[in-house]
C-alpha atoms as a PDB file:
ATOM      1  CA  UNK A   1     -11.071  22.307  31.707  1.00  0.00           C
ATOM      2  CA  UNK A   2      -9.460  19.905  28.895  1.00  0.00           C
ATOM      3  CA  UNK A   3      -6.968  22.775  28.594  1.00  0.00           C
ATOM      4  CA  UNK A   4      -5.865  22.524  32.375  1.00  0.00           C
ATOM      5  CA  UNK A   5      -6.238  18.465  32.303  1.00  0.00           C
ATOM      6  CA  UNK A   6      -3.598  18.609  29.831  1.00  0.00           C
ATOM      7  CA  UNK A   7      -0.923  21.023  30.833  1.00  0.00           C
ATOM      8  CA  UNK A   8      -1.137  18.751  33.986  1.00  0.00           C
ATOM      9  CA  UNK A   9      -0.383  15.681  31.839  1.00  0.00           C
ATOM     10  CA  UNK A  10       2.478  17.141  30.203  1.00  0.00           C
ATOM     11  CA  UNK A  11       3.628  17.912  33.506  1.00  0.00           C
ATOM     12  CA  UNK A  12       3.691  14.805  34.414  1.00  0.00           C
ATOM     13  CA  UNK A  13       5.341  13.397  31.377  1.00  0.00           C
ATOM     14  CA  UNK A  14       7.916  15.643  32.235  1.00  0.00           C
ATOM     15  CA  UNK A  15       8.507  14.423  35.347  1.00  0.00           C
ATOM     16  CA  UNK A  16       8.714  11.052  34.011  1.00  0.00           C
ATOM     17  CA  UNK A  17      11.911  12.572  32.091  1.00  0.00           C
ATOM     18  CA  UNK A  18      13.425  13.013  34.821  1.00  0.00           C
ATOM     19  CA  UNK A  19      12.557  10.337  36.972  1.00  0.00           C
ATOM     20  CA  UNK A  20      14.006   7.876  34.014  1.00  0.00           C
ATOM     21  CA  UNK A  21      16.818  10.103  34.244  1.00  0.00           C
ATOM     22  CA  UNK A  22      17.408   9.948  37.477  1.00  0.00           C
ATOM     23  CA  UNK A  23      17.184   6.043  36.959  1.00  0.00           C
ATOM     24  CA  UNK A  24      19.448   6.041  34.390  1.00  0.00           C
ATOM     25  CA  UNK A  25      21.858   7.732  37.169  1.00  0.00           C
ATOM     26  CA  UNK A  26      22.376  10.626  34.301  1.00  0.00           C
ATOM     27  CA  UNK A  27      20.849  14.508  34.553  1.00  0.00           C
ATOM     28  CA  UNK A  28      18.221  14.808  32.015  1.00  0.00           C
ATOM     29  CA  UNK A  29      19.650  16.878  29.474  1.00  0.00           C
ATOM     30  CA  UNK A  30      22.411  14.237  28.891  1.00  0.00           C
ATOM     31  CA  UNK A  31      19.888  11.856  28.008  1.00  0.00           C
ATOM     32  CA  UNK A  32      19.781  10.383  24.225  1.00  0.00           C
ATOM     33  CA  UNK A  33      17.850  12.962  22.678  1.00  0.00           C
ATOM     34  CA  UNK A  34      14.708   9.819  22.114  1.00  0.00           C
ATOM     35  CA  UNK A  35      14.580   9.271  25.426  1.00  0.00           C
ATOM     36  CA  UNK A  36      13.696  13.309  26.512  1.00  0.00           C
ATOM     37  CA  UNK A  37      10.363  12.812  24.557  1.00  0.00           C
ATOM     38  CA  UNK A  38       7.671  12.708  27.448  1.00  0.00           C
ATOM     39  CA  UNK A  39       6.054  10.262  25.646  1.00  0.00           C
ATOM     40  CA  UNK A  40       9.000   8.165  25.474  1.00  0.00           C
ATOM     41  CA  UNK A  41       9.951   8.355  29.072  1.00  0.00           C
ATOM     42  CA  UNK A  42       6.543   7.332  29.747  1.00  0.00           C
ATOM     43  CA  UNK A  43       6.626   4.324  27.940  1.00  0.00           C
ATOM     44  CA  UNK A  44       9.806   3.264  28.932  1.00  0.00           C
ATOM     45  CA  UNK A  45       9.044   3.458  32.956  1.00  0.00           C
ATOM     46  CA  UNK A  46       6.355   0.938  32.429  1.00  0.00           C
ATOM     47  CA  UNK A  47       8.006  -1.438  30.434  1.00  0.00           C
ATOM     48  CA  UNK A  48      10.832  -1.540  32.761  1.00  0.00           C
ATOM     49  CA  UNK A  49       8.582  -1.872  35.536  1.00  0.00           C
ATOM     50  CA  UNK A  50       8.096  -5.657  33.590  1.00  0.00           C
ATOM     51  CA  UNK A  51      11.986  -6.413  33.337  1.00  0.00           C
ATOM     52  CA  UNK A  52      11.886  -5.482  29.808  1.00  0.00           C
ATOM     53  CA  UNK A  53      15.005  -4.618  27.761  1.00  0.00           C
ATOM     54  CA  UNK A  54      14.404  -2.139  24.931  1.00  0.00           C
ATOM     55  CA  UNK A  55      15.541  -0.481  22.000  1.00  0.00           C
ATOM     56  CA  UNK A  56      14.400   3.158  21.328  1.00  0.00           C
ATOM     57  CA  UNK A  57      14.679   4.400  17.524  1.00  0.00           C
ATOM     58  CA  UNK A  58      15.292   7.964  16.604  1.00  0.00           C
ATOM     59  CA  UNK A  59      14.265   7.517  13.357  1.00  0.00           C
ATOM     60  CA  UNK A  60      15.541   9.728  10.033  1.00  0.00           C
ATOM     61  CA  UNK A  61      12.963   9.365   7.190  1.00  0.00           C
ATOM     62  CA  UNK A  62      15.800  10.833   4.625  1.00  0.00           C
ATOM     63  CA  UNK A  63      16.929   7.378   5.006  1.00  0.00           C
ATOM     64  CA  UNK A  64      13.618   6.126   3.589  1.00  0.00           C
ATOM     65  CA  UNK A  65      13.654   9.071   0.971  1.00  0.00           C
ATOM     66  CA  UNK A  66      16.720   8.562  -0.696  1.00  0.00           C
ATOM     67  CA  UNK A  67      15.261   8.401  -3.855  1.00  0.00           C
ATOM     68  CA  UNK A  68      12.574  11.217  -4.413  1.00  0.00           C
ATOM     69  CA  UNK A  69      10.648   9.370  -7.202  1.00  0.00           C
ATOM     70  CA  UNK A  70       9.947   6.434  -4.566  1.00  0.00           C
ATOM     71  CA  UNK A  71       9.121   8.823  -1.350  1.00  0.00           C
ATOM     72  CA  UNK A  72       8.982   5.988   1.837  1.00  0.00           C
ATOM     73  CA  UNK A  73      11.261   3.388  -0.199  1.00  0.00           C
ATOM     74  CA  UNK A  74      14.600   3.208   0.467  1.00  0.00           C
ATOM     75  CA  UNK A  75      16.828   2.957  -2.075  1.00  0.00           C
ATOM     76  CA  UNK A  76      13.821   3.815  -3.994  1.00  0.00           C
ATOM     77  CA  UNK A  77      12.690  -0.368  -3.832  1.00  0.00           C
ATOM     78  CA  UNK A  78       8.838  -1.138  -2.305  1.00  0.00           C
ATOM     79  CA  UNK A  79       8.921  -2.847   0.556  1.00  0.00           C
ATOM     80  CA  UNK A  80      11.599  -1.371   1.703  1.00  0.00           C
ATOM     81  CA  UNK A  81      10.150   0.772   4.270  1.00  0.00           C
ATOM     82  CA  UNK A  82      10.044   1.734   7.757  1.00  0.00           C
ATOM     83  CA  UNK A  83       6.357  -0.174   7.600  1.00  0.00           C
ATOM     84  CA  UNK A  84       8.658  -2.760   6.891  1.00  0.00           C
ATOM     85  CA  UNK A  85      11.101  -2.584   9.613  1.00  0.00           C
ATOM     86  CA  UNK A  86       9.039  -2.118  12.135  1.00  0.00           C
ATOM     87  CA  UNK A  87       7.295  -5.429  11.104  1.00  0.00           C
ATOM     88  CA  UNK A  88      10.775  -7.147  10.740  1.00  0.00           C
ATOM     89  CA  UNK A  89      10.505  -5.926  14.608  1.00  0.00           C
ATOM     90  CA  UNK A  90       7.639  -7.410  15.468  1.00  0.00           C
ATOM     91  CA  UNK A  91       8.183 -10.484  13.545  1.00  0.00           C
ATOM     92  CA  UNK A  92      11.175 -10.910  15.533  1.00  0.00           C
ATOM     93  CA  UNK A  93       9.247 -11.049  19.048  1.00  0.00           C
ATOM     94  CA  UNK A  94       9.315  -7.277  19.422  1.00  0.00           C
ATOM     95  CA  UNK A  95       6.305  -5.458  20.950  1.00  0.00           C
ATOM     96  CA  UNK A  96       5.593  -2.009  19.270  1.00  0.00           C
ATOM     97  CA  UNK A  97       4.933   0.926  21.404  1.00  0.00           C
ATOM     98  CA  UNK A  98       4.252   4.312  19.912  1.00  0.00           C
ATOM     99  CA  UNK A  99       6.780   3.207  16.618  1.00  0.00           C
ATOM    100  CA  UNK A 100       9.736   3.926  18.654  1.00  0.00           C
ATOM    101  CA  UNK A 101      10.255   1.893  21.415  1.00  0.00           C
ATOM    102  CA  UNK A 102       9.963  -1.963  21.318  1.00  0.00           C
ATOM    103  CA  UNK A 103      10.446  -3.841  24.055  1.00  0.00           C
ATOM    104  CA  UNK A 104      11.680  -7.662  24.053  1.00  0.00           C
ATOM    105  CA  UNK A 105      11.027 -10.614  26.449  1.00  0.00           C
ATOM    106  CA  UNK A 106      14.554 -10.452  27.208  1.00  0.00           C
ATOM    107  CA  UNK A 107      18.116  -9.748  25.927  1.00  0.00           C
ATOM    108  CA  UNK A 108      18.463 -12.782  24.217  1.00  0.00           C
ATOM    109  CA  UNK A 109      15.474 -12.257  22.104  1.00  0.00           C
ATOM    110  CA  UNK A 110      17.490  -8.480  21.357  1.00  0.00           C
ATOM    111  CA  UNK A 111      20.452 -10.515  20.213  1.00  0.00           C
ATOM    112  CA  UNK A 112      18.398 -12.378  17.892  1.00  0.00           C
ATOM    113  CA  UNK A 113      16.467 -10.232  16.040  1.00  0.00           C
ATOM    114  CA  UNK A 114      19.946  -8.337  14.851  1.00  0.00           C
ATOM    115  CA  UNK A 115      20.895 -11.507  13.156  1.00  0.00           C
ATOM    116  CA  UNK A 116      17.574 -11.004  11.162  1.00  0.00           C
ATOM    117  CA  UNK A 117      18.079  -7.329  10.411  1.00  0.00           C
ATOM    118  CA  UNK A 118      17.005  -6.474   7.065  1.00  0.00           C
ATOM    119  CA  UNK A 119      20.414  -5.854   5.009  1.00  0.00           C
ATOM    120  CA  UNK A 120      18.444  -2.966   3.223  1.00  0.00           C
ATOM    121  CA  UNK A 121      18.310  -1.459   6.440  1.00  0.00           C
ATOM    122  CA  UNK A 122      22.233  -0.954   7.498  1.00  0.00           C
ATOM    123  CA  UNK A 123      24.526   1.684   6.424  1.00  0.00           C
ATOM    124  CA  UNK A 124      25.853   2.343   3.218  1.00  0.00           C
ATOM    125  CA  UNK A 125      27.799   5.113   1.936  1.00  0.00           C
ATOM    126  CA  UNK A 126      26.457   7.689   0.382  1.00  0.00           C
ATOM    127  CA  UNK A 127      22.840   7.037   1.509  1.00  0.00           C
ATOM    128  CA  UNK A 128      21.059   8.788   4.648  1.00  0.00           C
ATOM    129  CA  UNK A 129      21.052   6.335   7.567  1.00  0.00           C
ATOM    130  CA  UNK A 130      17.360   5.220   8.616  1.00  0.00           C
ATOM    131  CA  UNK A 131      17.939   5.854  12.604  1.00  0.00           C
ATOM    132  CA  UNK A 132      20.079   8.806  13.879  1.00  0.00           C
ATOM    133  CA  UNK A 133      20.314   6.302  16.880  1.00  0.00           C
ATOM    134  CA  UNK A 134      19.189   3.583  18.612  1.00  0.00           C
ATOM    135  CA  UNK A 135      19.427   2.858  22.257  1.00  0.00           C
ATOM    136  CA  UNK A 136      18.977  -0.196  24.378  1.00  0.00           C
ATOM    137  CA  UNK A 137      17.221   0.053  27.944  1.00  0.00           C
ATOM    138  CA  UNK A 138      17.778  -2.326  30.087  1.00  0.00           C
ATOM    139  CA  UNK A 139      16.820  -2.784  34.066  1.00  0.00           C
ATOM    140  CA  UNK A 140      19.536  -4.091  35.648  1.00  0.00           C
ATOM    141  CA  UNK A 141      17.625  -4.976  39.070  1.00  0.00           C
ATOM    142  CA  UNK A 142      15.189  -3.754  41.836  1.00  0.00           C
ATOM    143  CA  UNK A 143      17.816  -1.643  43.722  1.00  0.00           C
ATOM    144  CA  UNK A 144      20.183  -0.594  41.033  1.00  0.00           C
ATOM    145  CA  UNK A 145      20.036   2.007  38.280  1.00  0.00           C
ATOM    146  CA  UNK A 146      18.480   1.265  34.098  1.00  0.00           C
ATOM    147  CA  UNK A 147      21.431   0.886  31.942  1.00  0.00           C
ATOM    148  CA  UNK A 148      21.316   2.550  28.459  1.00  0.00           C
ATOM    149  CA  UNK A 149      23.436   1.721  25.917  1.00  0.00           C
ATOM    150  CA  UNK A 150      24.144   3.286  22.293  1.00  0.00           C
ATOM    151  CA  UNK A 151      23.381   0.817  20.116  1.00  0.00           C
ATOM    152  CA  UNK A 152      23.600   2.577  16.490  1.00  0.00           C
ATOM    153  CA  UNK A 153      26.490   0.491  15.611  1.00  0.00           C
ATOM    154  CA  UNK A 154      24.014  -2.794  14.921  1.00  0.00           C
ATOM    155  CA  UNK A 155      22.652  -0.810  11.414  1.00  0.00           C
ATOM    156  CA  UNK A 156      26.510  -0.241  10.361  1.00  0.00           C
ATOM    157  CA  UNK A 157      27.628  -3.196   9.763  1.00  0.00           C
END
C-alpha cells in the first residue's frame, strides 16, 4: 500500500512541474534544470501562493571541495561552507526550504542580502563555482504568469 501511496505522490509532484511551468508561461523541459525537481516545484507553488519572491540554488559542492585536504571548505578555509551560506541566507531574512529554495518577504529584502554576500562565496578563476545557477521566482500578480529570472551573475562579481 505505501508502495502505491507513493507512486501517487510522485505523480503529483510531477504535475506540480508542470503546473509551475505552465505558470511560468514556459513548457517544462525549458525550465532551469532546479526548478524540474518535484520537490522543488512543490515548494515553490506554495510559497508563491504567499507573494513570495525566491531564489532557487543548484548547488555544485566542487565549489566547496576545491581543496581535497579540507573536503566542505572552500578554498580549503573552515567556515567557509555551504553550512555557512545558507546561514548567511537566513541571517539575511531568508527562510530555508529543503536547502535550495529560500524565499524572502519581498524583493527588497532579495536586494539586500546580495550586498551581504559572503566574498568567499563569488567567482574566482580557477576555482569551481559553488552554484551552477541560481534563479529568482517571483509572482508578478493574481492573473498574470511567475517570472523567473537567471540570477547566477550575483556570485560573479
Amino acid at each position: 500500500m505505501s508502495n502505491l501511496f507513493q507512486k501517487l505522490r510522485r505523480k503529483v509532484q510531477e504535475t506540480n512541474v508542470a503546473i509551475l511551468a505552465l505558470k511560468c508561461g514556459i513548457e517544462s523541459h525549458n525550465l532551469p534544470l532546479a526548478l524540474q525537481d518535484p520537490t522543488i516545484a512543490t515548494i515553490l507553488l506554495r510559497e508563491l501562493k504567499k507573494d513570495m519572491p525566491a531564489l532557487v540554488f543548484q548547488w555544485n559542492d566542487a565549489g566547496f571541495n576545491d581543496v581535497p585536504a579540507m573536503p566542505n571548505c572552500r578554498n580549503g578555509i573552515p567556515g567557509q561552507t555551504k553550512v555557512a551560506f545558507i546561514a548567511n541566507l537566513v541571517a539575511n531574512g531568508a527562510v530555508n526550504w529543503n536547502n535550495t529554495v529560500f524565499s524572502f518577504p519581498n524583493g527588497t529584502a532579495i536586494g539586500i542580502w546580495v550586498g551581504q554576500i559572503p566574498v568567499w562565496s563569488l567567482h574566482k578563476a580557477g576555482v569551481p563555482d559553488i552554484c551552477h545557477s541560481v534563479t529568482r521566482i517571483t509572482k508578478i500578480g493574481v492573473t498574470r504568469p511567475v517570472d523567473i529570472e537567471d540570477c547566477s551573475y550575483i556570485l560573479l562579481r
